[in-house]
N, C-alpha and C. Protein backbone atom coordinates (compact mmCIF):
# COMPACT_ATOMS: atom_id res chain seq x y z
N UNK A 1 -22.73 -33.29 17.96
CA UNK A 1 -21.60 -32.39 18.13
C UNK A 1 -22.04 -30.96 17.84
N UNK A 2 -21.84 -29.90 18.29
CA UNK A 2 -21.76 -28.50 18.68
C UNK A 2 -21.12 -28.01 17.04
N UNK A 3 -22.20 -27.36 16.56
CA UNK A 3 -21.46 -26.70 15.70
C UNK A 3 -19.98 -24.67 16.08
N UNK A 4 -19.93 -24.63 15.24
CA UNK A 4 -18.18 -23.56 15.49
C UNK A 4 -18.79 -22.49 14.34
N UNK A 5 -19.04 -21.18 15.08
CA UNK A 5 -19.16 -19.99 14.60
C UNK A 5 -18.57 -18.93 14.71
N UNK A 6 -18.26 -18.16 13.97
CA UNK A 6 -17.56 -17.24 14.15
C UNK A 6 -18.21 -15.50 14.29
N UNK A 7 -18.11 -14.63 14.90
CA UNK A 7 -18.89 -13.39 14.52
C UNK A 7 -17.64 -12.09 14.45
N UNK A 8 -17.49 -10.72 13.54
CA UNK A 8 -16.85 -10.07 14.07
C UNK A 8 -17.80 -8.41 13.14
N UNK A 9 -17.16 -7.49 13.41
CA UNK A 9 -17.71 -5.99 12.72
C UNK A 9 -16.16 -5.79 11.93
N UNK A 10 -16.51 -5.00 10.86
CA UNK A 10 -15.24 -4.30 10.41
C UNK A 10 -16.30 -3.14 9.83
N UNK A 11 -15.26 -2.17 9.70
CA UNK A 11 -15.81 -0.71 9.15
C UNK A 11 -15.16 -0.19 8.16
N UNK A 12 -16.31 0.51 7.39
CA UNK A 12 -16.58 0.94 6.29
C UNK A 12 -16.75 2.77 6.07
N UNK A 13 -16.10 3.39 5.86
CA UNK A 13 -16.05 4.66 5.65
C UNK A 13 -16.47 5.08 4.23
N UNK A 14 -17.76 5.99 4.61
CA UNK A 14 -18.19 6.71 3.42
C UNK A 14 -17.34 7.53 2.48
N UNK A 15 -17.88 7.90 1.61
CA UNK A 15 -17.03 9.35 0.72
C UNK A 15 -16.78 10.54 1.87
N UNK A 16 -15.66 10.75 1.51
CA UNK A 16 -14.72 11.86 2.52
C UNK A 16 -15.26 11.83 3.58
N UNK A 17 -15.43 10.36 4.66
CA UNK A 17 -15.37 10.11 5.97
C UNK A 17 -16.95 10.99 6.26
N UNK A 18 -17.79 10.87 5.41
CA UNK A 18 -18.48 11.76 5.97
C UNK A 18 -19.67 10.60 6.79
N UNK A 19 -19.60 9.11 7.12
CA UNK A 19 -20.34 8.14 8.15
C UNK A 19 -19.49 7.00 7.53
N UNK A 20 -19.03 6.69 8.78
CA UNK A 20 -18.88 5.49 9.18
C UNK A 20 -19.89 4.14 9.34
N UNK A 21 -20.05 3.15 8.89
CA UNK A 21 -20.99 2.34 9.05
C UNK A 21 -20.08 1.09 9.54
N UNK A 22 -20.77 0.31 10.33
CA UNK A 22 -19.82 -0.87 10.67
C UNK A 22 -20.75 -2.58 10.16
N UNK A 23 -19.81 -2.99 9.74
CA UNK A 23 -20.85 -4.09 8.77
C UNK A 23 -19.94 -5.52 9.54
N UNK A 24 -21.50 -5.85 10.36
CA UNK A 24 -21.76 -7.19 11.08
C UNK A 24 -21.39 -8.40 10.54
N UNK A 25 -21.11 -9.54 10.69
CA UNK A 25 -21.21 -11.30 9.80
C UNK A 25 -20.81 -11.93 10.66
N UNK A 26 -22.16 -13.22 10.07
CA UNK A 26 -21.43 -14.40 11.32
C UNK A 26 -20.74 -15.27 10.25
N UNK A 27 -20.07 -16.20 10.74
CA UNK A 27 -19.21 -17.40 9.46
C UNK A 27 -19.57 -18.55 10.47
N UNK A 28 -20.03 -19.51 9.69
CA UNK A 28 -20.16 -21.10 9.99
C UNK A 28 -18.13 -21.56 9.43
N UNK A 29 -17.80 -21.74 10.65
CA UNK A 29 -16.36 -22.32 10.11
C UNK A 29 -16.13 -23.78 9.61
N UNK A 30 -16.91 -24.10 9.79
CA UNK A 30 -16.59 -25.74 9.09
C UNK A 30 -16.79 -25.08 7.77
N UNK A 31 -17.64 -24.97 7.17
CA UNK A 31 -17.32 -24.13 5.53
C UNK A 31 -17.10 -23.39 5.65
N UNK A 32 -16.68 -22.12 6.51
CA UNK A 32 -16.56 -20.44 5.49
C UNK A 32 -17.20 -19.86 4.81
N UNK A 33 -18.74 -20.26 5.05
CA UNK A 33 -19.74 -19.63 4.51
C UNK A 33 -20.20 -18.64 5.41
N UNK A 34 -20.91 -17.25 4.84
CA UNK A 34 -21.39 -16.18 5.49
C UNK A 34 -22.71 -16.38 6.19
N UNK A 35 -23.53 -16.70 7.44
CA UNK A 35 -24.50 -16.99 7.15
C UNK A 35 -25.70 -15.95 8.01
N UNK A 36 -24.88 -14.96 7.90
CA UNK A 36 -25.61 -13.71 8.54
C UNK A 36 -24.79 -12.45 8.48
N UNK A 37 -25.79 -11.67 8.39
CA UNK A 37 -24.93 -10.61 7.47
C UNK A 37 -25.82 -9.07 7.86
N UNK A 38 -25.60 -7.68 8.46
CA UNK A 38 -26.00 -6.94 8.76
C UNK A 38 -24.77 -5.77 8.85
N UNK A 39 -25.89 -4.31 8.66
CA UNK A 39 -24.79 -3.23 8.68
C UNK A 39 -25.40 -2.23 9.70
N UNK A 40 -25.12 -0.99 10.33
CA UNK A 40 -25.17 -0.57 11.26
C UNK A 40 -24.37 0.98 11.11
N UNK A 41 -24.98 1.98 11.84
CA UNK A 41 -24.01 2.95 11.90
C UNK A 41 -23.78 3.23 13.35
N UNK A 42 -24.42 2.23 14.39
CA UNK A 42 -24.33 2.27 15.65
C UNK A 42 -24.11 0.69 16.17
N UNK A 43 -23.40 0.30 16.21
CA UNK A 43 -23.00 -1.11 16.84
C UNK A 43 -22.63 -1.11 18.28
N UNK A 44 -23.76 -1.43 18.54
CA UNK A 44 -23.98 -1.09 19.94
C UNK A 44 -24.64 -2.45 20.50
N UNK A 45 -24.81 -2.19 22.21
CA UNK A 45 -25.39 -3.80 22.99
C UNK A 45 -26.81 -3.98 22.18
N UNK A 46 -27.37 -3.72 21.80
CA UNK A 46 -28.89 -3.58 21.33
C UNK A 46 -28.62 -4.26 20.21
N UNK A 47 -28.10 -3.80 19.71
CA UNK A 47 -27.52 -3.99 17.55
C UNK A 47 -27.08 -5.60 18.17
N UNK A 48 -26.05 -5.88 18.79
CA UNK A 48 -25.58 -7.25 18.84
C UNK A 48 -26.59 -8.20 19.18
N UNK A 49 -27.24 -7.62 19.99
CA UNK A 49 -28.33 -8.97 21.02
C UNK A 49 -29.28 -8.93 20.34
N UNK A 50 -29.78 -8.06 19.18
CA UNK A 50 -30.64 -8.56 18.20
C UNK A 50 -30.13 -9.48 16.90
N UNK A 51 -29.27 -9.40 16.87
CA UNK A 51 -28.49 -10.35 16.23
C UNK A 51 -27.68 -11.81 16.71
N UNK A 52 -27.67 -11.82 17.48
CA UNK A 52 -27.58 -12.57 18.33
C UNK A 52 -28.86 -13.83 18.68
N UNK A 53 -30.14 -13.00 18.99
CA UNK A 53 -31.43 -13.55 19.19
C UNK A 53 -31.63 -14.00 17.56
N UNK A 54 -31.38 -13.87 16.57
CA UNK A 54 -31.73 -14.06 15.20
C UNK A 54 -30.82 -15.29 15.59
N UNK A 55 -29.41 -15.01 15.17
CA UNK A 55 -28.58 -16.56 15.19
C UNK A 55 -29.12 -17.54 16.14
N UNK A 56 -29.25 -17.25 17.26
CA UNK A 56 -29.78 -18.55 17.84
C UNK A 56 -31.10 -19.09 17.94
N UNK A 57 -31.84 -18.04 17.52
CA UNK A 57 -33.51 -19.02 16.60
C UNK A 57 -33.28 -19.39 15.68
N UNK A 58 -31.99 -19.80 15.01
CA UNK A 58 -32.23 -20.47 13.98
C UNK A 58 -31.13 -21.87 14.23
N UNK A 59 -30.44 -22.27 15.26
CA UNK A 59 -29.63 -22.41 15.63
C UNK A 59 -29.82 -23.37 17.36
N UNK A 60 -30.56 -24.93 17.21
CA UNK A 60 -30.71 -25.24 18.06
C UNK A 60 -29.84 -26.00 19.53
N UNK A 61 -28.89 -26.22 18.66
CA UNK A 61 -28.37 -27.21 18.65
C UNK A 61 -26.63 -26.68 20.25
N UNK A 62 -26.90 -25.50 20.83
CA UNK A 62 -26.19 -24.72 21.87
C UNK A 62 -24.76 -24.93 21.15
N UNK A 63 -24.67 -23.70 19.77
CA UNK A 63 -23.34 -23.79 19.05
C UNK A 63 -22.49 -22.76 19.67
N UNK A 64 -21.10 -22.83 19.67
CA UNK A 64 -19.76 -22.14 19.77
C UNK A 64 -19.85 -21.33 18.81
N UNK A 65 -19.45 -19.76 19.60
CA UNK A 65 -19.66 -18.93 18.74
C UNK A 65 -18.36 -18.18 19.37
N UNK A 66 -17.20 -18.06 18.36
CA UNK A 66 -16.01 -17.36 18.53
C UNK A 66 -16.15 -15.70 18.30
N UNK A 67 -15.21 -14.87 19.11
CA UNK A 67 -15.82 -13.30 18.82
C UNK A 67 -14.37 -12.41 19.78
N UNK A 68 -14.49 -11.88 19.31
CA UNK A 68 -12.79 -10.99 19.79
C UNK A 68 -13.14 -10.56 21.00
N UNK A 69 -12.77 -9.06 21.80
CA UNK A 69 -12.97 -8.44 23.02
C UNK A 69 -13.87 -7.61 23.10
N UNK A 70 -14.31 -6.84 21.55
CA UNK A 70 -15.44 -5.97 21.71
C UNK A 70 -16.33 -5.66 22.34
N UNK A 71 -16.34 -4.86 23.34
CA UNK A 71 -17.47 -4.19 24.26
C UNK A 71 -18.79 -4.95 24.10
N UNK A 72 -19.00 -4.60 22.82
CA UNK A 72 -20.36 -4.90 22.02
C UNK A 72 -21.02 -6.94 22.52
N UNK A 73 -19.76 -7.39 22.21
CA UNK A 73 -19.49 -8.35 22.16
C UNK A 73 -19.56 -9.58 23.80
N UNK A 74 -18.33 -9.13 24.65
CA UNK A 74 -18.35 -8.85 25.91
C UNK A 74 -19.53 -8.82 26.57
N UNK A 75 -20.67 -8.14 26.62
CA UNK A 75 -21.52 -7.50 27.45
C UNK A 75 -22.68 -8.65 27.36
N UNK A 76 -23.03 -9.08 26.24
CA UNK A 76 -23.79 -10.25 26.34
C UNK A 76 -24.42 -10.86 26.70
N UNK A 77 -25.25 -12.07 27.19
CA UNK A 77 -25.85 -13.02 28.06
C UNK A 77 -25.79 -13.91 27.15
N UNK A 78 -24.78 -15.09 26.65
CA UNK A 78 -24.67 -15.71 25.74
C UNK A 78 -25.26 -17.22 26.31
N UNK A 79 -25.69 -17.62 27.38
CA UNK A 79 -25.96 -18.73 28.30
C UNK A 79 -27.72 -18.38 27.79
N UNK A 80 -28.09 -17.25 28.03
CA UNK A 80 -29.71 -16.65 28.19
C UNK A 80 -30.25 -17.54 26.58
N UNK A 81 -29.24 -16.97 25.85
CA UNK A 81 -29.49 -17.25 24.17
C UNK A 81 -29.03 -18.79 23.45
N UNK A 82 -28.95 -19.29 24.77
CA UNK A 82 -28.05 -21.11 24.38
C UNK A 82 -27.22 -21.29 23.73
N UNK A 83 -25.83 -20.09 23.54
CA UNK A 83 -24.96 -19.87 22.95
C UNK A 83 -23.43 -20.38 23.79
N UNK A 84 -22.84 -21.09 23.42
CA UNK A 84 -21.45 -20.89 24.37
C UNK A 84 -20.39 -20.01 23.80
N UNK A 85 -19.99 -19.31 24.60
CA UNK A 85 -19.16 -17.96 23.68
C UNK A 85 -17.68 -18.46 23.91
N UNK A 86 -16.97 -18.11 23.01
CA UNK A 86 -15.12 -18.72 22.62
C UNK A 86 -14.69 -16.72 22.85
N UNK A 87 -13.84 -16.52 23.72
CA UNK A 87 -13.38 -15.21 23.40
C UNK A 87 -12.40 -15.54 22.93
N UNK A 88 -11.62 -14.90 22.11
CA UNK A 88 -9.96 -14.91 21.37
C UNK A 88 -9.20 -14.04 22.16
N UNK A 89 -8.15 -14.09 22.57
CA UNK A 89 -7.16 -13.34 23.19
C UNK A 89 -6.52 -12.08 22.52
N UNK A 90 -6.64 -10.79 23.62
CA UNK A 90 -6.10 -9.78 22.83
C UNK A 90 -4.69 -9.89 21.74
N UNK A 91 -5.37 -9.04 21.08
CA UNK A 91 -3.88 -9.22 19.88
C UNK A 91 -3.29 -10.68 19.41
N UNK A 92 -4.16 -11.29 19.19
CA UNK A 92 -4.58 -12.18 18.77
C UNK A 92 -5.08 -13.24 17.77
N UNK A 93 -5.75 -12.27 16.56
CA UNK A 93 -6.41 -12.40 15.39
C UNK A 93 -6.45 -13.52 14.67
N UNK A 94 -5.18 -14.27 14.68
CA UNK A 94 -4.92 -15.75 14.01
C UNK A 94 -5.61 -16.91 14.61
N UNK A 95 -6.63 -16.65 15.74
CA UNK A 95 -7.58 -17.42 16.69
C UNK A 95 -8.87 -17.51 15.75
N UNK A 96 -8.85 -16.41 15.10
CA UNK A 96 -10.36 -15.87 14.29
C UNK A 96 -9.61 -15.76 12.72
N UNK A 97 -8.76 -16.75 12.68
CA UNK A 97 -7.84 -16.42 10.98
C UNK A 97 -8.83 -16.50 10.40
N UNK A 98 -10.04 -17.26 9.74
CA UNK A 98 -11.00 -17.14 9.03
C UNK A 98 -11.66 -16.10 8.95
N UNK A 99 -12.07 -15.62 9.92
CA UNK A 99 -12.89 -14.10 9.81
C UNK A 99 -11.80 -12.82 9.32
N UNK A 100 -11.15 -12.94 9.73
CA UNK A 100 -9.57 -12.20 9.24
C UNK A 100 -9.66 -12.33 7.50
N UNK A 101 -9.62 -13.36 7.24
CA UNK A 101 -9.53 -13.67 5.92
C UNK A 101 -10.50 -13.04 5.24
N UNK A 102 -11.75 -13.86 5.63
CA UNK A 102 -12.93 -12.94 4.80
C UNK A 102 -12.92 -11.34 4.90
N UNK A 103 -12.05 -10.42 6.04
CA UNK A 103 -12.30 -9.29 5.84
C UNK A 103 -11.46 -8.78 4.92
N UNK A 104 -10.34 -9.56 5.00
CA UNK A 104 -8.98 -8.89 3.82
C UNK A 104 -9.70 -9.25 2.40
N UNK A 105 -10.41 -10.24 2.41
CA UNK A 105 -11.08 -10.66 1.06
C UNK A 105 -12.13 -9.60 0.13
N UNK A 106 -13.46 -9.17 0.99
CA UNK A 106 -13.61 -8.13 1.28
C UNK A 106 -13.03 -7.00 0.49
N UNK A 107 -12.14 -6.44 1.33
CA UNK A 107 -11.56 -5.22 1.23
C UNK A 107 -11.02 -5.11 -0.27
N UNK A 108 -9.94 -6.20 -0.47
CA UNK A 108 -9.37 -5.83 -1.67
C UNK A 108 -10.42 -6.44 -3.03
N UNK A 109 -11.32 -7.57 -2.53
CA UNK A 109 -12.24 -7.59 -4.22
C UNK A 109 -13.16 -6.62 -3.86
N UNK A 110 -14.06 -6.11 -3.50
CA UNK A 110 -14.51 -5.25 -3.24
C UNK A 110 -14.45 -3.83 -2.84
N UNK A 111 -14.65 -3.17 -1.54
CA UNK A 111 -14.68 -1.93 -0.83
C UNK A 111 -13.37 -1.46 -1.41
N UNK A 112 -12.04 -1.96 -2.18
CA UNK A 112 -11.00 -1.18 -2.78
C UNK A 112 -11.53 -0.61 -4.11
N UNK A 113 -12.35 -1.46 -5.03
CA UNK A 113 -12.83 -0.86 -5.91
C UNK A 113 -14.21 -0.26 -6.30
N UNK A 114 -14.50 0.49 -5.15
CA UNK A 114 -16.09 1.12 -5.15
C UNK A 114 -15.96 2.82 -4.30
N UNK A 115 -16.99 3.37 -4.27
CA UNK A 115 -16.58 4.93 -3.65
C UNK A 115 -18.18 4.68 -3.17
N UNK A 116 -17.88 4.18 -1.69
CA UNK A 116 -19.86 4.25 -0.86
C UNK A 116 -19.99 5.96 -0.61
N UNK A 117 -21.42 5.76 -0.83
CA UNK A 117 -22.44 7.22 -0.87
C UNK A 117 -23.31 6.72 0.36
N UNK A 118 -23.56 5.57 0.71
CA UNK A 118 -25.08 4.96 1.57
C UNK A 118 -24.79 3.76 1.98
N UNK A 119 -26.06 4.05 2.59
CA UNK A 119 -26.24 2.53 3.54
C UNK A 119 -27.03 1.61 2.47
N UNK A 120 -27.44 1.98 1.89
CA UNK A 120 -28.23 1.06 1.00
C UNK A 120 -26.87 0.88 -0.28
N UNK A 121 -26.43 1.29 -0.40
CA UNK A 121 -25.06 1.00 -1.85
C UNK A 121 -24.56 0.25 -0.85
N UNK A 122 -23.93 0.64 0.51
CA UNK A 122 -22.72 -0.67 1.01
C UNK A 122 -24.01 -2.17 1.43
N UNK A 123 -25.18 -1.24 1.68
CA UNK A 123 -25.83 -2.90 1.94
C UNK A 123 -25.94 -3.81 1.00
N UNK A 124 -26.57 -3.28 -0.22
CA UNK A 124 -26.73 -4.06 -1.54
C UNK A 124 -25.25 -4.43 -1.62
N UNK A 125 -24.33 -3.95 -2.02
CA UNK A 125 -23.14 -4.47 -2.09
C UNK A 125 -22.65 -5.35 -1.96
N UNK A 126 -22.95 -5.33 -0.42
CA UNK A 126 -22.25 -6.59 0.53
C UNK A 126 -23.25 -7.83 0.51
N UNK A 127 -24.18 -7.92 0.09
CA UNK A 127 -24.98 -8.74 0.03
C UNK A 127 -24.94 -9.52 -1.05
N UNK A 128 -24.55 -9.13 -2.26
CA UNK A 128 -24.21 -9.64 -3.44
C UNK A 128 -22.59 -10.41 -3.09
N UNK A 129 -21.80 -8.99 -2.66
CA UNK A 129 -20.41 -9.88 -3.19
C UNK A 129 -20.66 -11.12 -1.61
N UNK A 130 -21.78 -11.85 -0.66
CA UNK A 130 -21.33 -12.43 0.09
C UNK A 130 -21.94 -13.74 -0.11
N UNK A 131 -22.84 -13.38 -1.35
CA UNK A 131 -23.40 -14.20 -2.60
C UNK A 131 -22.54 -14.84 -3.29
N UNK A 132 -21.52 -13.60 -3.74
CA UNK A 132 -21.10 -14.27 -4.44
C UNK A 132 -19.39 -14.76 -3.74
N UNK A 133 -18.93 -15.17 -2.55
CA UNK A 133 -18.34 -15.52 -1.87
C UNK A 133 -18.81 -17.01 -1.40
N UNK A 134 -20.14 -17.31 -0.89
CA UNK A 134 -20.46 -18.41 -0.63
C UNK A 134 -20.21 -19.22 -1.98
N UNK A 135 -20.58 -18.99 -3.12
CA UNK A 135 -21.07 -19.71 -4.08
C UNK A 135 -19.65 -19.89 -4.56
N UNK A 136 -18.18 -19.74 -4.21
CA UNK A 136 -16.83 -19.79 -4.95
C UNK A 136 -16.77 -21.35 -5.12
């Protein structure tokens, strides 16, 4: 059986908006574990399909990989990468409730109580609290 993945971006605004960074994750939905994890200040076709090529070298098995409308997203060759892609329907979000979740999760234990300066503070960051998210 085909494993069920999930991928989406949410963004992250520096001190007084001065960069935007947009921070990548895939979720294995049978657990809700994070199992890829990247940040970006350009999320772009390049940024995805290298990430993309990562998930599916590790990943033999031609898994379902759920993902909203995003351009980024969209543009793809998900057949090239032995991926079968799930799009979710605009306005929509309760298709991808898990990824939803982990971002509200996110936001309020974390990114509500911190003031980012860098890419290296939100990377370390997010890398710990997704540490310490798997391990709940």
């Amino acid at each position: 059986m085909n494993s069920l993945f999930a991928m989406d971006f949410f963004t992250v605004d520096s001190l007084f908006n001065q960069k935007r960074y947009y921070f990548f994750f895939m979720m294995y939905v049978k657990t809700r574990k994070i199992i890829q994890v990247s940040v970006t200040d350009k999320p772009d076709y390049f940024f995805v399909r290298n990430q993309l090529r990562e998930f599916s070298s590790n990943h033999d098995s031609s898994p379902y990989l759920i993902h909203d409308g995003s351009g980024e997203f969209t543009s793809q060759d998900y057949k090239l990468l032995g991926i079968k892609n799930i799009r979710i329907f605009p306005g929509a979000p309760n298709m991808n409730a898990h990824v939803e979740r982990f971002v509200g999760s996110v936001r309020r234990e974390l990114l509500d109580n911190f003031i980012i300066f860098s890419y290296s503070q939100l990377f370390t960051l997010m890398k710990k609290y997704v540490s310490y998210y798997n391990n709940l």
